[in-house]
Protein backbone atom coordinates (compact mmCIF):
# COMPACT_ATOMS: atom_id res chain seq x y z
CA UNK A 1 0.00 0.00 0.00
CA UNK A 2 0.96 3.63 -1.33
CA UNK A 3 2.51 5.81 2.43
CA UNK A 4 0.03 8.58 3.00
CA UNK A 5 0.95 12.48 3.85
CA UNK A 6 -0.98 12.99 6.65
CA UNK A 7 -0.46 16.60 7.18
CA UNK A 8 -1.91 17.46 3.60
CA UNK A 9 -4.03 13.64 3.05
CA UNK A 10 -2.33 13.18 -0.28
CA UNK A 11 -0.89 9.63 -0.96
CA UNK A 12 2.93 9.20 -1.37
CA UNK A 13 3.66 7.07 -4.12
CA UNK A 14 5.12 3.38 -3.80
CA UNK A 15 8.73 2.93 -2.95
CA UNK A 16 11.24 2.13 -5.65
CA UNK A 17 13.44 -0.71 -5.05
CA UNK A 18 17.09 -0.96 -6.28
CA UNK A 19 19.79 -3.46 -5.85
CA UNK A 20 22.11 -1.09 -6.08
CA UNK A 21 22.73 2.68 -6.30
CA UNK A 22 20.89 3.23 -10.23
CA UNK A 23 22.87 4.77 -13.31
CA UNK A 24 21.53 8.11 -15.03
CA UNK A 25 21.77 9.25 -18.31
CA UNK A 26 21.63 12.76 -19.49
CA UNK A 27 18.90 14.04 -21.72
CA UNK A 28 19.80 15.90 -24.78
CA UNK A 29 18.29 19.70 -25.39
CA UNK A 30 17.10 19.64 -21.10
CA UNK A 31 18.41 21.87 -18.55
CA UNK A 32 20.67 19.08 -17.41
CA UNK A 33 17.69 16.73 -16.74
CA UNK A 34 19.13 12.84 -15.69
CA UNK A 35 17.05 9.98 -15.90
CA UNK A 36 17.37 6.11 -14.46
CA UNK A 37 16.59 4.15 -17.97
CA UNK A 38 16.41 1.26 -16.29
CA UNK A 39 13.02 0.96 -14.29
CA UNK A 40 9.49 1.36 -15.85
CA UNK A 41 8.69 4.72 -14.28
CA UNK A 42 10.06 8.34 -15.02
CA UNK A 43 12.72 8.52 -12.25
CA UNK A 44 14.73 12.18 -12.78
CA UNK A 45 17.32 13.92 -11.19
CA UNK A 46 17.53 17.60 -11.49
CA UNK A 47 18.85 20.09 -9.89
CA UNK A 48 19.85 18.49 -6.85
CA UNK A 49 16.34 16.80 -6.36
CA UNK A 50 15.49 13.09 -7.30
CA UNK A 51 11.88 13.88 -9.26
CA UNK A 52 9.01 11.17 -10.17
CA UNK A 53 5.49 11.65 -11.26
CA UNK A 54 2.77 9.52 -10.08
CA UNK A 55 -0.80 9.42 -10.75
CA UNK A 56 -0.99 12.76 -11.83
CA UNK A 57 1.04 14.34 -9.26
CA UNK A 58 4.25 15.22 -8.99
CA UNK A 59 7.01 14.20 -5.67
CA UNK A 60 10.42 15.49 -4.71
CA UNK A 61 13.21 13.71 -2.41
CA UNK A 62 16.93 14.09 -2.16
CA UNK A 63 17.05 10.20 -2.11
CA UNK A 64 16.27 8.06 -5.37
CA UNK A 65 14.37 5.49 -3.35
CA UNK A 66 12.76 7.42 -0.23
CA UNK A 67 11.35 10.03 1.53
CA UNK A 68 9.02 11.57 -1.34
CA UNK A 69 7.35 14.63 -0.76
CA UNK A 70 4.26 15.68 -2.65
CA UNK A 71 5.34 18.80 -5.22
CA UNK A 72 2.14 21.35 -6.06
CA UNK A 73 3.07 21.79 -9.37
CA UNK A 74 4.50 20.27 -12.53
CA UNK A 75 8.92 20.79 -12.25
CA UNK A 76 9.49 23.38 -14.92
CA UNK A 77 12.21 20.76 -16.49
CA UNK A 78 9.71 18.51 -17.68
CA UNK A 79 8.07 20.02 -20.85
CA UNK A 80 11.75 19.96 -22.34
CA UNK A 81 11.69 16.14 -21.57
CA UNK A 82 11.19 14.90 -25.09
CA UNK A 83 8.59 11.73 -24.61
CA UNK A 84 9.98 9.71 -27.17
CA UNK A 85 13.09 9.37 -24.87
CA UNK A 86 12.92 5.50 -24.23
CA UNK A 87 13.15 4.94 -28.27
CA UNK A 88 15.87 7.25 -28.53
CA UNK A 89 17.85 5.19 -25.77
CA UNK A 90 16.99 1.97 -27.16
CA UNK A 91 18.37 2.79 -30.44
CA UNK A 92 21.08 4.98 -30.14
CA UNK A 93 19.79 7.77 -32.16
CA UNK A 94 18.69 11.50 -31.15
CA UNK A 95 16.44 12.79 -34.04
CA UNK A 96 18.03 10.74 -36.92
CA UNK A 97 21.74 11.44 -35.43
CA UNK A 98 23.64 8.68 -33.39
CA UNK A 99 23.47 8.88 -29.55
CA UNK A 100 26.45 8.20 -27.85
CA UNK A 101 24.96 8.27 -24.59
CA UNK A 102 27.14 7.82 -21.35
CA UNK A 103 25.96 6.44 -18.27
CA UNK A 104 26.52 7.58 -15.20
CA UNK A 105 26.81 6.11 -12.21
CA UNK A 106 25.26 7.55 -8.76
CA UNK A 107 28.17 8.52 -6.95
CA UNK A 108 30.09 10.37 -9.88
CA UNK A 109 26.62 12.73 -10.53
CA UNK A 110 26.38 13.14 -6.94
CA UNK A 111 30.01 14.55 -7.00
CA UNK A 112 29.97 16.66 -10.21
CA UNK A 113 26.24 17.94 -11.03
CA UNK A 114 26.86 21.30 -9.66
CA UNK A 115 29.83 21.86 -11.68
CA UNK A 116 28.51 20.44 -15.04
CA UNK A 117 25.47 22.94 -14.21
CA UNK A 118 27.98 25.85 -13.89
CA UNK A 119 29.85 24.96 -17.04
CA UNK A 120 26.88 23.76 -19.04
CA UNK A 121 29.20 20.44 -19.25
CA UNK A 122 26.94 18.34 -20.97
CA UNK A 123 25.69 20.59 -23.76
CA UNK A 124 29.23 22.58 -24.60
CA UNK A 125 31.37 19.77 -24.34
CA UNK A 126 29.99 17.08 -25.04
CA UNK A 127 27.07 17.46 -27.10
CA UNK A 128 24.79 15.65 -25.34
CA UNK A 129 27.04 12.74 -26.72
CA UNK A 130 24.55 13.25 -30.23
CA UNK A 131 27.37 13.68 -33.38
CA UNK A 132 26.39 16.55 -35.76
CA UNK A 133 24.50 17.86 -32.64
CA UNK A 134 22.33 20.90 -33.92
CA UNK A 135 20.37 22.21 -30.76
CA UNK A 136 16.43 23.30 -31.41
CA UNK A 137 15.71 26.60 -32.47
CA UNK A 138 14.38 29.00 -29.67
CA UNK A 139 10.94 29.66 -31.21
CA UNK A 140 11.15 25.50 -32.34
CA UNK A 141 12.09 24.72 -28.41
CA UNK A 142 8.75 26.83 -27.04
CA UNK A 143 6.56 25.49 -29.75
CA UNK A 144 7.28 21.61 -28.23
CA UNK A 145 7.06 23.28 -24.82
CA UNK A 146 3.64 24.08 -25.48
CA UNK A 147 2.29 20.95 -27.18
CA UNK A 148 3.67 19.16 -24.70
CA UNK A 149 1.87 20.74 -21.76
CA UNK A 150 -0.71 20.77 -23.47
CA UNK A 151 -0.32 16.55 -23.95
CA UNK A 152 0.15 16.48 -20.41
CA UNK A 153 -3.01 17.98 -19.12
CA UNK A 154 -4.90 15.82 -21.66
CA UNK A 155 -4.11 12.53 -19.63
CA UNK A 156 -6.60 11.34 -17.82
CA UNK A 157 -4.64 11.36 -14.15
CA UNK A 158 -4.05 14.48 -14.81
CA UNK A 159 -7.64 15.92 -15.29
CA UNK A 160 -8.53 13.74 -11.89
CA UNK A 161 -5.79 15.61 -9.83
CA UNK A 162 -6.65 18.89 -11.03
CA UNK A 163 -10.12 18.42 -10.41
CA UNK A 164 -9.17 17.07 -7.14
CA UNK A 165 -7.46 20.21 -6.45
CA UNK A 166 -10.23 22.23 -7.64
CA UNK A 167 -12.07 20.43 -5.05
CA UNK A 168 -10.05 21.63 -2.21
CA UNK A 169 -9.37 25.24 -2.99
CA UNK A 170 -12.99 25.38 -2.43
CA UNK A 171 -13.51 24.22 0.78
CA UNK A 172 -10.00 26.06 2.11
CA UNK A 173 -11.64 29.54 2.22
CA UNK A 174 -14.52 28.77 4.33
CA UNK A 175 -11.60 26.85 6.85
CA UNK A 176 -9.57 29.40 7.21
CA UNK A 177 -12.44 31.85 7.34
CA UNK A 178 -13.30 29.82 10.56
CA UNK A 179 -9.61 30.37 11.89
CA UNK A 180 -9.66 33.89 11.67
CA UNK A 181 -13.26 34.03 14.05
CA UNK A 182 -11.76 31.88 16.85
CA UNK A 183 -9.22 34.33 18.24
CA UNK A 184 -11.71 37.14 17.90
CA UNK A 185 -14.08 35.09 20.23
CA UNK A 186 -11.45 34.43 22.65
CA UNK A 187 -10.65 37.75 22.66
CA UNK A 188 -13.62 39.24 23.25
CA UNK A 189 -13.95 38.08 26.96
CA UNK A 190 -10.57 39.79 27.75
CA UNK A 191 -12.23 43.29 26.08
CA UNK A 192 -15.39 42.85 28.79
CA UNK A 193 -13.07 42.22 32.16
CA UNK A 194 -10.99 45.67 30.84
CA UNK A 195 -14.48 47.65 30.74
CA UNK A 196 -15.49 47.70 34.41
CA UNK A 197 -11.23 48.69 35.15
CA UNK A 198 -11.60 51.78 33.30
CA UNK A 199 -15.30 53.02 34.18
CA UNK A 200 -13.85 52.64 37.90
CA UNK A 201 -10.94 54.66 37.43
CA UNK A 202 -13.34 57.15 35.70
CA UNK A 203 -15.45 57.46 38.51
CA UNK A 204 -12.33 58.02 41.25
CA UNK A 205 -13.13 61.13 42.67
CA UNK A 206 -10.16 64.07 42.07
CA UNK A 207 -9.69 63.70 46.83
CA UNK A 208 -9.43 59.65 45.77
CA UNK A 209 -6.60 59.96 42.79
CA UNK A 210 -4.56 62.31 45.37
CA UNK A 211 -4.19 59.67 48.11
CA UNK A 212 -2.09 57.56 45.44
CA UNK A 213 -0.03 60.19 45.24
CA UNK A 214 2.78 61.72 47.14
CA UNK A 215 2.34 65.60 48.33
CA UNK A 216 5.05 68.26 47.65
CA UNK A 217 5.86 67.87 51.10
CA UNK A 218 6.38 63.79 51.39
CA UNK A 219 8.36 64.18 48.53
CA UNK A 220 10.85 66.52 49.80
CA UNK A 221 11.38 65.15 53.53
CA UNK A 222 11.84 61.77 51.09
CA UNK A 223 14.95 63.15 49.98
């Protein structure tokens, strides 16, 4: 059974199981986006997160295998994620040129991802390993943005989530609206005890207020 947040009652998605530490590879024309091509799902790495989608929402965790945190939106990475991905790594090829992908191993990308983000490793000196690399025009890049967000709300898990979401937005108002009254109440006790205080003091006579105070002449033989 799927771990459930309680804090925000959103399930946490299955864990991942690995023999050992997984491999990444880098994805051509990404912001440095990794991915583990070796399991079913879409397991990323970017940016010093470990990123997965499931069932139309998205998780974070700086572990590949744990601790998954729900994430309210979708990464901004992922509409440069070309879906045809798994095709492209099964045959070696990145749009008709040959893919000389390299795999990398855990501990290496845990070491170095910060650096090839600086240097923009992956894209200036190594070309994505893709020979003849020619990178996607800007205006080309934004059009598959776009088409590709707008493939992603289409899915069906999607459309449940979002109506799911929809869902809650409308009943937060009316909570927190009910927040806001309960100090008010509480306070409103507090105001009623100060009341009688102040229509007492206002009622002193001027002979009363002068025994609280010293006369000219206590003051001096004080000193």
């Amino acid at each position: 059974m799927a771990e459930v947040d309680v804090s925000i009652g959103i399930s946490l998605p299955p864990a991942i199981v690995f023999q050992a530490p997984p491999e990444v590879i880098v994805l051509p024309d990404t912001s440095n986006v990794y991915i583990v091509p070796d399991v079913d799902i879409d397991l990323f790495f970017w940016n010093g997160w470990w990123w997965r989608p499931w069932e139309g929402r998205w998780y974070r965790s700086r572990y590949y295998n744990r601790g998954w945190v729900y994430y309210r939106s979708v990464p901004s990475f992922y509409y440069d994620v070309d879906p045809g991905w798994r095709r492209s790594y099964r045959e070696h090829t990145w749009y008709g040129h040959p893919w000389r992908y390299e795999r990398i191993p855990n501990r290496r990308l845990q070491q170095n991802w910060k650096s090839w983000n600086t240097n923009r490793y992956w894209e200036r000196q190594r070309t994505w390993g893709v020979q003849s690399y020619r990178p996607h025009p800007p205006q080309q890049r934004q059009e598959l943005r776009r088409q590709r967000q707008e493939d992603y709300r289409r899915r069906p898990e999607v459309q449940r989530h979002e109506q799911q979401k929809m869902q809650q937005q409308r009943r937060q108002p009316q909570g927190q609206q009910m927040q806001k009254q309960k100090p008010q109440m509480q306070q409103q006790p507090q105001q009623q005890q100060s009341e009688p205080r102040g229509r007492q003091r206002q009622g002193e006579s001027p002979h009363q207020r002068s025994k609280d105070k010293p006369d000219k002449g206590e003051e001096g033989h004080g000193r």
